[in-house]
PDB file of N, CA and C in Angstrom:
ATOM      1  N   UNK A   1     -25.730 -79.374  17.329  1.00  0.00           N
ATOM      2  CA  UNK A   1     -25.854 -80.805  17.533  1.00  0.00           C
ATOM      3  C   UNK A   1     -27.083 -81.055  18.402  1.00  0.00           C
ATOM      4  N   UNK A   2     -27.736 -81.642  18.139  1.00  0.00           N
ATOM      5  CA  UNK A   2     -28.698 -82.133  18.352  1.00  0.00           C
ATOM      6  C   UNK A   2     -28.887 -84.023  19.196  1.00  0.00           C
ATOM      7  N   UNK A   3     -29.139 -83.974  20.107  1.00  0.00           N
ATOM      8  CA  UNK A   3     -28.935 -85.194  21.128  1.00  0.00           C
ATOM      9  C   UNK A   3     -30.503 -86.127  21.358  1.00  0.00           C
ATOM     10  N   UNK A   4     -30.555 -87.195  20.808  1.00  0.00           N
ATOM     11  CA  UNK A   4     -31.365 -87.978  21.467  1.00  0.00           C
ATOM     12  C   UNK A   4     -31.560 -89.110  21.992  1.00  0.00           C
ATOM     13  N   UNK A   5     -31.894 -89.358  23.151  1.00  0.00           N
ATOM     14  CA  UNK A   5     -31.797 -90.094  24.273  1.00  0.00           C
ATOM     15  C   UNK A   5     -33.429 -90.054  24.706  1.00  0.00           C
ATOM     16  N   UNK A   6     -33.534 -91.425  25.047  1.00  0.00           N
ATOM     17  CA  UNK A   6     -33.184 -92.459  24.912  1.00  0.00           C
ATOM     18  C   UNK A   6     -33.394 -92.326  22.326  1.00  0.00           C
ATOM     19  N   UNK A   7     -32.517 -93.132  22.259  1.00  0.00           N
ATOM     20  CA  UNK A   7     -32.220 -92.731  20.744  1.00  0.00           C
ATOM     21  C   UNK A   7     -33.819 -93.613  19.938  1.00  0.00           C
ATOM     22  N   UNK A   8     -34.369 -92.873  18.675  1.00  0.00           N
ATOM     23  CA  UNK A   8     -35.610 -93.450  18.181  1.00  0.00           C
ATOM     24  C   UNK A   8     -35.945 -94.675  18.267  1.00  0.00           C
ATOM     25  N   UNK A   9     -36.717 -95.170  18.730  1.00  0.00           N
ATOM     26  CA  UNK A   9     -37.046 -96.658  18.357  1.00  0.00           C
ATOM     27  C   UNK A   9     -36.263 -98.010  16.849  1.00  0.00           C
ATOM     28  N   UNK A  10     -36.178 -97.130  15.795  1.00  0.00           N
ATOM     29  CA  UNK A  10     -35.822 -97.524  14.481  1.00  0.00           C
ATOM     30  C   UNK A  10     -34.295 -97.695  15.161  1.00  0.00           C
ATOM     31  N   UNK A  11     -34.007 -96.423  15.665  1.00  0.00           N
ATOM     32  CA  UNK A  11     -32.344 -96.143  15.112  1.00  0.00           C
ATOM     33  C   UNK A  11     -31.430 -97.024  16.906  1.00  0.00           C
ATOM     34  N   UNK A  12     -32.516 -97.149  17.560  1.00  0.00           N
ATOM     35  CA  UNK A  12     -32.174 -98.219  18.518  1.00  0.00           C
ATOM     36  C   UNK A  12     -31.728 -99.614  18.310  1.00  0.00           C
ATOM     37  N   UNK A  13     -33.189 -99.889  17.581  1.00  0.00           N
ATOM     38  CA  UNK A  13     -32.973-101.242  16.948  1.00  0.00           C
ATOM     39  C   UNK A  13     -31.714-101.684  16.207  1.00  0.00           C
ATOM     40  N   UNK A  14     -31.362-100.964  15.354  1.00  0.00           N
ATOM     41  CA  UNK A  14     -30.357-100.354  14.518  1.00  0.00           C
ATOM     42  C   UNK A  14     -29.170-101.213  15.591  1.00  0.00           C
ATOM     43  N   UNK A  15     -28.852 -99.729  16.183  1.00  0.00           N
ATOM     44  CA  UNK A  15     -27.578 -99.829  17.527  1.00  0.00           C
ATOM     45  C   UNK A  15     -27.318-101.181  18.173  1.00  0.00           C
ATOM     46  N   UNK A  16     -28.727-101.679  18.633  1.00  0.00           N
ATOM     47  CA  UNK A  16     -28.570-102.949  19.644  1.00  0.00           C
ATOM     48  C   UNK A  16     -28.318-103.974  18.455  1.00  0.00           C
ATOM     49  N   UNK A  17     -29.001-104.185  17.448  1.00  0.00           N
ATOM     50  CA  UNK A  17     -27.937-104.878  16.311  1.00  0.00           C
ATOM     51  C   UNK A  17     -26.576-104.726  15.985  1.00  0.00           C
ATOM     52  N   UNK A  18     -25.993-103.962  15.778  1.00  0.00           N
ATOM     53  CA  UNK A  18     -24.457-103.578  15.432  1.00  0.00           C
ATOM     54  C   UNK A  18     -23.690-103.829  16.415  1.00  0.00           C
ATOM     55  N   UNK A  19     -24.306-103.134  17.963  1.00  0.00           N
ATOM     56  CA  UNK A  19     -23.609-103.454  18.836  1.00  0.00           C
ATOM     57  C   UNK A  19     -22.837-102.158  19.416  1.00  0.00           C
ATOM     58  N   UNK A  20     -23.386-101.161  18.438  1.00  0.00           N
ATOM     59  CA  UNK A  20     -22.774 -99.659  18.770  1.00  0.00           C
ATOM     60  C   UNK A  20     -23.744 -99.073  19.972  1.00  0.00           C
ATOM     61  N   UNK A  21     -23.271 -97.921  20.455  1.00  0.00           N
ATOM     62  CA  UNK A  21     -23.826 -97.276  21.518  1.00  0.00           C
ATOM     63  C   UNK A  21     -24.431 -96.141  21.031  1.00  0.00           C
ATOM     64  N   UNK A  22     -24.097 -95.652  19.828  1.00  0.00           N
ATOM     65  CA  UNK A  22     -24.370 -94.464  19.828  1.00  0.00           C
ATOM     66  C   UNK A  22     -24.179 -93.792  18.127  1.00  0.00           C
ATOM     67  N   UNK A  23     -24.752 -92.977  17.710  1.00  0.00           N
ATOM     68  CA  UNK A  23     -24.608 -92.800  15.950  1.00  0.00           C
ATOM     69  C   UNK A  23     -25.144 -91.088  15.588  1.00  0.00           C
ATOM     70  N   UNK A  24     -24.105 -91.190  14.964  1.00  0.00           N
ATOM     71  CA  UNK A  24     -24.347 -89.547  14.477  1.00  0.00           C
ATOM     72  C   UNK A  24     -24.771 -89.627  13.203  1.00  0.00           C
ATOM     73  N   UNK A  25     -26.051 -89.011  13.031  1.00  0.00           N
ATOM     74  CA  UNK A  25     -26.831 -88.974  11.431  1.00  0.00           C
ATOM     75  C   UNK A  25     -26.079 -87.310  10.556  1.00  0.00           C
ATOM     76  N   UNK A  26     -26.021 -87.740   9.352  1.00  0.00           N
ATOM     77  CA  UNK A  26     -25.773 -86.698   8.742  1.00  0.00           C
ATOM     78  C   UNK A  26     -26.432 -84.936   8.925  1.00  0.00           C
ATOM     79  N   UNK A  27     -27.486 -84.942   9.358  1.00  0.00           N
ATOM     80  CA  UNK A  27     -28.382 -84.025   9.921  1.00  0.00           C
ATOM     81  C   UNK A  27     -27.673 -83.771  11.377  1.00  0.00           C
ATOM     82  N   UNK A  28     -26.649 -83.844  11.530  1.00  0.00           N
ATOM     83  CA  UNK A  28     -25.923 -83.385  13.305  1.00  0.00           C
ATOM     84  C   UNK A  28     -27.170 -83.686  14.143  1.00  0.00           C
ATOM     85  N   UNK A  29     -27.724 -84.842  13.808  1.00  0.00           N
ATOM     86  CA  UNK A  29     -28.186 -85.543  15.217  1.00  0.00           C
ATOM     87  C   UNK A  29     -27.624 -86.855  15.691  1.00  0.00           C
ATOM     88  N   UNK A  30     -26.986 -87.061  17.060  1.00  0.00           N
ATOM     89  CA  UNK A  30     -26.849 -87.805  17.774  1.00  0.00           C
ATOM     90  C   UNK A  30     -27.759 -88.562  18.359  1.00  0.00           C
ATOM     91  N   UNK A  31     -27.726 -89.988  18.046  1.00  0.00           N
ATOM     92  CA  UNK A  31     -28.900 -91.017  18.682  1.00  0.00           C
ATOM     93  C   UNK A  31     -28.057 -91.749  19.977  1.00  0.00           C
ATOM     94  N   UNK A  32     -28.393 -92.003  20.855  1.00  0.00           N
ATOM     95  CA  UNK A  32     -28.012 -92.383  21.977  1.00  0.00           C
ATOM     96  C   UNK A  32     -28.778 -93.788  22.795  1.00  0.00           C
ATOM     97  N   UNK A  33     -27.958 -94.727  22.771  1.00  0.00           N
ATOM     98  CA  UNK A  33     -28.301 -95.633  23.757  1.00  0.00           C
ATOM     99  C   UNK A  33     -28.081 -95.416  25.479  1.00  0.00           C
ATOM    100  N   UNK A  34     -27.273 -94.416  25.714  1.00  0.00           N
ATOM    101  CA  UNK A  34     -26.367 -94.427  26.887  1.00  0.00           C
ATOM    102  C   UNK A  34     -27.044 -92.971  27.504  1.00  0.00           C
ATOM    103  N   UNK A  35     -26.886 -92.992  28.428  1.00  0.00           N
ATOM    104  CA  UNK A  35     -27.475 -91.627  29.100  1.00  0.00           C
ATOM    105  C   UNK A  35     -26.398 -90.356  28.735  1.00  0.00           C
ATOM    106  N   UNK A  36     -26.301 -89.683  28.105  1.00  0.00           N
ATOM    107  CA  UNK A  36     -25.164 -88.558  27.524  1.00  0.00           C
ATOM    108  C   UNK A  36     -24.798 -88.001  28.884  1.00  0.00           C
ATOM    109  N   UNK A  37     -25.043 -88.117  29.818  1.00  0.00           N
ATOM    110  CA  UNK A  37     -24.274 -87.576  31.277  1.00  0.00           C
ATOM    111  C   UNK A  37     -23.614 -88.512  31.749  1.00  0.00           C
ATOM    112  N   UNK A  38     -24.202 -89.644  31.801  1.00  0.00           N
ATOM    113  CA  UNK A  38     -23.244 -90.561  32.704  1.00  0.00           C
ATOM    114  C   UNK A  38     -22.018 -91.133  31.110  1.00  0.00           C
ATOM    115  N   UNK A  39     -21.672 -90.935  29.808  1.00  0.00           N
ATOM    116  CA  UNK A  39     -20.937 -91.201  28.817  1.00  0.00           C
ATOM    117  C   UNK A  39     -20.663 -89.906  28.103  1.00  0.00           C
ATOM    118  N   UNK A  40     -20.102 -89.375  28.912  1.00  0.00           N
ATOM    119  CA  UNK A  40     -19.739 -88.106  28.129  1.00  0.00           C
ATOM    120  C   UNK A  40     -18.502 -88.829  26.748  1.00  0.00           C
ATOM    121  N   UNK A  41     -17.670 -88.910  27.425  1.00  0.00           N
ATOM    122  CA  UNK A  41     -16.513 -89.755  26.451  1.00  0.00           C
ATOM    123  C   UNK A  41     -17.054 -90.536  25.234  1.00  0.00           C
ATOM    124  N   UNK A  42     -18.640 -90.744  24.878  1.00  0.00           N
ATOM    125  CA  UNK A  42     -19.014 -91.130  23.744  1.00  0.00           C
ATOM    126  C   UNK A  42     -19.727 -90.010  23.156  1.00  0.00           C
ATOM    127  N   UNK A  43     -20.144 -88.902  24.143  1.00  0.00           N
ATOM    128  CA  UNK A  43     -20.913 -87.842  23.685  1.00  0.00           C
ATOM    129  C   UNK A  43     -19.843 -87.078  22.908  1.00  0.00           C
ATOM    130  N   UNK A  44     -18.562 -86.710  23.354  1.00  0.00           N
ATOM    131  CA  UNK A  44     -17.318 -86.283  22.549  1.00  0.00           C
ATOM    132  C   UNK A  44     -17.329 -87.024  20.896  1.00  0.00           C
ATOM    133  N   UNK A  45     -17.095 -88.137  21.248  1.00  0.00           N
ATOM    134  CA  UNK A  45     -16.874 -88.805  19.835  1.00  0.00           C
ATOM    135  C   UNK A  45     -17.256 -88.528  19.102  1.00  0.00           C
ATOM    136  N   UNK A  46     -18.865 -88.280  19.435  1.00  0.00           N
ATOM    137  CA  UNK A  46     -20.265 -87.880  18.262  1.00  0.00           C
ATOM    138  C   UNK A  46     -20.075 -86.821  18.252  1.00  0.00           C
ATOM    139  N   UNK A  47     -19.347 -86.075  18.934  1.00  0.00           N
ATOM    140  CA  UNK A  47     -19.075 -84.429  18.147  1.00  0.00           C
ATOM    141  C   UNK A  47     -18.187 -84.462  17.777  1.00  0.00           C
ATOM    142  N   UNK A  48     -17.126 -85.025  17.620  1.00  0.00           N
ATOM    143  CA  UNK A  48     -16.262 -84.724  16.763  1.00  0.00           C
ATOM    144  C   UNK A  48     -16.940 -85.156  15.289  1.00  0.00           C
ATOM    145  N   UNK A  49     -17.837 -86.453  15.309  1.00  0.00           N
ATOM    146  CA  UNK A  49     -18.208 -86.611  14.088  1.00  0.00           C
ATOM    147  C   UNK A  49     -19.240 -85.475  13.618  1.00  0.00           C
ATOM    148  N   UNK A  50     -19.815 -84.647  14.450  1.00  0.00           N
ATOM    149  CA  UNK A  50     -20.357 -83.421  14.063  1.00  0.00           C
ATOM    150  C   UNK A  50     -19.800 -82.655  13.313  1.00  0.00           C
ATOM    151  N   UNK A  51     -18.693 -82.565  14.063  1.00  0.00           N
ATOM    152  CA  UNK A  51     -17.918 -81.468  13.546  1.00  0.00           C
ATOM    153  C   UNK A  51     -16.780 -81.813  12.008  1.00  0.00           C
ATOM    154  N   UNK A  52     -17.145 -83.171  11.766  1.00  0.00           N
ATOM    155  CA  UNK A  52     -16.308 -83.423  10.647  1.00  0.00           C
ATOM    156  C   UNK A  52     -18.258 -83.597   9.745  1.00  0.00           C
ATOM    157  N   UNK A  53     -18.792 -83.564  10.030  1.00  0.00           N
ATOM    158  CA  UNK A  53     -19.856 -83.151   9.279  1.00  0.00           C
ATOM    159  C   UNK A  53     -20.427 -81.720   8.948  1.00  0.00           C
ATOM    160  N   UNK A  54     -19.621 -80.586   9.406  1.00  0.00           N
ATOM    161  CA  UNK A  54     -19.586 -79.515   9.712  1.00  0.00           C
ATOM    162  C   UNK A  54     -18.335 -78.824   8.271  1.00  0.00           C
ATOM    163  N   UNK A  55     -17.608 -79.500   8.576  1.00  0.00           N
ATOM    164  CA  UNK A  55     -16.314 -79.295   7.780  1.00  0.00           C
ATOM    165  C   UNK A  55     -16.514 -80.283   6.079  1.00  0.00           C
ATOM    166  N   UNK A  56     -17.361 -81.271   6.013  1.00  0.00           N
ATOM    167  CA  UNK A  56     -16.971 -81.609   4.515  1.00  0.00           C
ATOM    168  C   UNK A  56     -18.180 -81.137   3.900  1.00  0.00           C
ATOM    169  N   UNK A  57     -19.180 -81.288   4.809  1.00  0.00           N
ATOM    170  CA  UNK A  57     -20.978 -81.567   4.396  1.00  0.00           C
ATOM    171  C   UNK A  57     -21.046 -83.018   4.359  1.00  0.00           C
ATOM    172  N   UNK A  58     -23.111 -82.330   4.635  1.00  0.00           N
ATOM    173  CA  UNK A  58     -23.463 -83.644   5.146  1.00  0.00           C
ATOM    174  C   UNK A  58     -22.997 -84.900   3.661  1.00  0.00           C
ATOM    175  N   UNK A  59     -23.536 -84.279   2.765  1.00  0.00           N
ATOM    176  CA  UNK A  59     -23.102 -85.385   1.738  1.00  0.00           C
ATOM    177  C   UNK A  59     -21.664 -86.298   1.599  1.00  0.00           C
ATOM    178  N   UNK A  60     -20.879 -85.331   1.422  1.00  0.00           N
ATOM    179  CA  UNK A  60     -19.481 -85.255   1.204  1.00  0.00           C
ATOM    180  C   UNK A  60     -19.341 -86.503   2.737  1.00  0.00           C
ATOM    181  N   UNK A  61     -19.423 -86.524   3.389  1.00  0.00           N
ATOM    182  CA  UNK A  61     -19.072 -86.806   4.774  1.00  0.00           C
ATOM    183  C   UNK A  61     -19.995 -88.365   4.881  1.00  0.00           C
ATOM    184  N   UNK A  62     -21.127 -88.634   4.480  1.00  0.00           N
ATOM    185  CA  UNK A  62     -21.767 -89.683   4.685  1.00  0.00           C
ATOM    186  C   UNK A  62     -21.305 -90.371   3.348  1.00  0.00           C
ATOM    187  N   UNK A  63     -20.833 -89.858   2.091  1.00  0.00           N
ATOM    188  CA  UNK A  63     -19.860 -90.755   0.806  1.00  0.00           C
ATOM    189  C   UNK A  63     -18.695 -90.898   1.781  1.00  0.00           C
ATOM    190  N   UNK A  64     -17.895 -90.373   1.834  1.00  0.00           N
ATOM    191  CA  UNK A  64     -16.363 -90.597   2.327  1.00  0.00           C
ATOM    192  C   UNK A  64     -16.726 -91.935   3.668  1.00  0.00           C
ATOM    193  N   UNK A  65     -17.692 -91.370   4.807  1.00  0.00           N
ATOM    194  CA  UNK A  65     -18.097 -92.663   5.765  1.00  0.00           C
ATOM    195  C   UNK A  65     -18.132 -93.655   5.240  1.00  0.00           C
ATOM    196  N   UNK A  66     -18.999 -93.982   4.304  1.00  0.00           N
ATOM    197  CA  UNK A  66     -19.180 -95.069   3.616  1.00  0.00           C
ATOM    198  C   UNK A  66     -18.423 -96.153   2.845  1.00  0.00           C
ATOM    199  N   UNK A  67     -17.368 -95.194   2.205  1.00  0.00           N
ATOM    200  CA  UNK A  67     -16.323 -95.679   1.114  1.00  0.00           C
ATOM    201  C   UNK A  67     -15.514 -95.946   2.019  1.00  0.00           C
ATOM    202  N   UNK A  68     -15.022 -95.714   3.128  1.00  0.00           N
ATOM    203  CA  UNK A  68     -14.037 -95.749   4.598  1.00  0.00           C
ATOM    204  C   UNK A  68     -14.144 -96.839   5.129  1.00  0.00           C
ATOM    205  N   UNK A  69     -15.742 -97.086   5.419  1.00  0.00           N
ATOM    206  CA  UNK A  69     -16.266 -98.253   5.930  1.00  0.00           C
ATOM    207  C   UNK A  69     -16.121 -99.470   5.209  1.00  0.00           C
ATOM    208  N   UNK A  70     -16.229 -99.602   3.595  1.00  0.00           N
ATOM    209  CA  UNK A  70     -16.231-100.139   3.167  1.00  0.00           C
ATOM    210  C   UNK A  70     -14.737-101.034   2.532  1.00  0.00           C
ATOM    211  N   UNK A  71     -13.807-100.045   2.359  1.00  0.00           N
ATOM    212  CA  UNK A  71     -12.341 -99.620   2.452  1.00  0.00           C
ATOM    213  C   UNK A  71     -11.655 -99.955   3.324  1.00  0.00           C
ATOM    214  N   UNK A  72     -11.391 -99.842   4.346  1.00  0.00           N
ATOM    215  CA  UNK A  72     -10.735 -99.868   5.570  1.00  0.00           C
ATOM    216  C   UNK A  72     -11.565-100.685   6.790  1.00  0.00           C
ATOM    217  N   UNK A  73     -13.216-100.892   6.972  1.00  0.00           N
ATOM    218  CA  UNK A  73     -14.017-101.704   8.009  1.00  0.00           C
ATOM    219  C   UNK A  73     -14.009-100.102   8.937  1.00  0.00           C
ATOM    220  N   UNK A  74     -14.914-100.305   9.982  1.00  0.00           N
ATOM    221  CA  UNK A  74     -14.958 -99.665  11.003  1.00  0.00           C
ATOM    222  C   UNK A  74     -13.888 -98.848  11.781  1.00  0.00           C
ATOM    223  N   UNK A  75     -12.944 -99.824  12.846  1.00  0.00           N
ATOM    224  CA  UNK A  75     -11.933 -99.267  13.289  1.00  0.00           C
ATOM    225  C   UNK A  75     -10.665 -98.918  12.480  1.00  0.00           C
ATOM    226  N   UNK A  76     -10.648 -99.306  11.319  1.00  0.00           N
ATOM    227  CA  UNK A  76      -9.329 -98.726  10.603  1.00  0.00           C
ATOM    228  C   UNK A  76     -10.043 -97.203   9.529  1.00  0.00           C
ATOM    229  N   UNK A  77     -11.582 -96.716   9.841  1.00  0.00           N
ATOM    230  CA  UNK A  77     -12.187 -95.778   9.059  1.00  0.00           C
ATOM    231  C   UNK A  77     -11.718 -94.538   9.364  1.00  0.00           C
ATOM    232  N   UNK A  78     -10.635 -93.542   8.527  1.00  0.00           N
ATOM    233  CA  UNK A  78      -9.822 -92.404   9.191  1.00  0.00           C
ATOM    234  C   UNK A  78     -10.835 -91.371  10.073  1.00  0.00           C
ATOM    235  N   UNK A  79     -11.978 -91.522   9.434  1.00  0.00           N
ATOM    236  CA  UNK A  79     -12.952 -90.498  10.718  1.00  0.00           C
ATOM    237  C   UNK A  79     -13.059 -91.066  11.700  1.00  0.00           C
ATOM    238  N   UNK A  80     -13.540 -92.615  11.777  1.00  0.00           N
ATOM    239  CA  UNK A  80     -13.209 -92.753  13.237  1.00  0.00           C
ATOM    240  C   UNK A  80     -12.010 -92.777  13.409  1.00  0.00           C
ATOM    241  N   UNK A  81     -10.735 -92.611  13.628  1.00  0.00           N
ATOM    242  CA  UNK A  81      -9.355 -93.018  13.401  1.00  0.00           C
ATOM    243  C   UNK A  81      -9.701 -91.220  14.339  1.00  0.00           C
ATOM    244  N   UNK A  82     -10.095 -90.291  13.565  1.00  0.00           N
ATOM    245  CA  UNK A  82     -10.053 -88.979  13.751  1.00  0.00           C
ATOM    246  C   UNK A  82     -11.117 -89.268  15.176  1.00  0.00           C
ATOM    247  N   UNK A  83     -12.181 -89.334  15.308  1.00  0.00           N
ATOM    248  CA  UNK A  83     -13.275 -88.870  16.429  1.00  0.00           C
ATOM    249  C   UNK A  83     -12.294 -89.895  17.844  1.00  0.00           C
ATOM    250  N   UNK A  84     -12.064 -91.085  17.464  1.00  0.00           N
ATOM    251  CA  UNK A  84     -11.776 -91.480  18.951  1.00  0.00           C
ATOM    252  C   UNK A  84     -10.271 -90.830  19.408  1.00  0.00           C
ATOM    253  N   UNK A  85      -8.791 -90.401  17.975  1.00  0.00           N
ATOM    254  CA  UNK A  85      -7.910 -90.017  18.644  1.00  0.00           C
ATOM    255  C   UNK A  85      -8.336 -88.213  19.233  1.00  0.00           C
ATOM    256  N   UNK A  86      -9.176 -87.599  18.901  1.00  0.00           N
ATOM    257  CA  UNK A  86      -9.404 -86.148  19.318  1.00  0.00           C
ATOM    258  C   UNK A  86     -10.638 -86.060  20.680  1.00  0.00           C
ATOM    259  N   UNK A  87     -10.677 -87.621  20.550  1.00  0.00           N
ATOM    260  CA  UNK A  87     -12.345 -87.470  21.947  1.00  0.00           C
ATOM    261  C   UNK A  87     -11.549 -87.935  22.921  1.00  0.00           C
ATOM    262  N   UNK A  88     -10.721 -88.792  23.255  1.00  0.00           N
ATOM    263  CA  UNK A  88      -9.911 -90.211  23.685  1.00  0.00           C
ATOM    264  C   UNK A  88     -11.079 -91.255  23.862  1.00  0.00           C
ATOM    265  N   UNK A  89     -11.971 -91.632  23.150  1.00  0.00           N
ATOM    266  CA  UNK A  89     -12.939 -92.475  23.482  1.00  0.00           C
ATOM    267  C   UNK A  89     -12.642 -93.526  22.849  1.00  0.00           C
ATOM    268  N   UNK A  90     -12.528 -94.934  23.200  1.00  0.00           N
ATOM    269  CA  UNK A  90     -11.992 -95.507  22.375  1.00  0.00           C
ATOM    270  C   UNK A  90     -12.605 -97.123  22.356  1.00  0.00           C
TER     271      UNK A  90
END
């Protein structure tokens, strides 16, 4: 896993639109709005989504995100359902 902070310019813009803190790209990189020391509890999250990118592939894993997202919205998406009940980040 791979961590960046302060997170790309693009994928910032991105974040401060949505309103998220933080985003794990299919490539097990983590983009970060938040300083990953002082938010560990979001740095967890994004590994668990590592690690479920680890376990389907990247493909497999950014279809299923998607169809989840689209399916269910955000907080009812079983990966997140999975990253915040195994991080407690919530």
């Amino acid at each position: 896993m791979r961590v960046v902070y302060p997170a790309h310019p693009l994928v910032a813009w991105y974040l401060k639109r949505t309103g998220f803190r933080a985003i794990t790209l299919p490539w097990k990189t983590v983009h970060m709005l938040d300083d990953p020391h002082l938010n560990h509890g979001l740095l967890q999250h994004e590994a668990i989504h590592v690690e479920q990118i680890e376990r389907l592939g990247p493909f497999k894993f950014t279809v299923l995100y998607l169809w989840y997202l689209l399916r269910h919205g955000y907080w009812d998406n079983p990966l997140e359902i999975e990253a915040r009940n195994r991080s407690g980040h919530h």
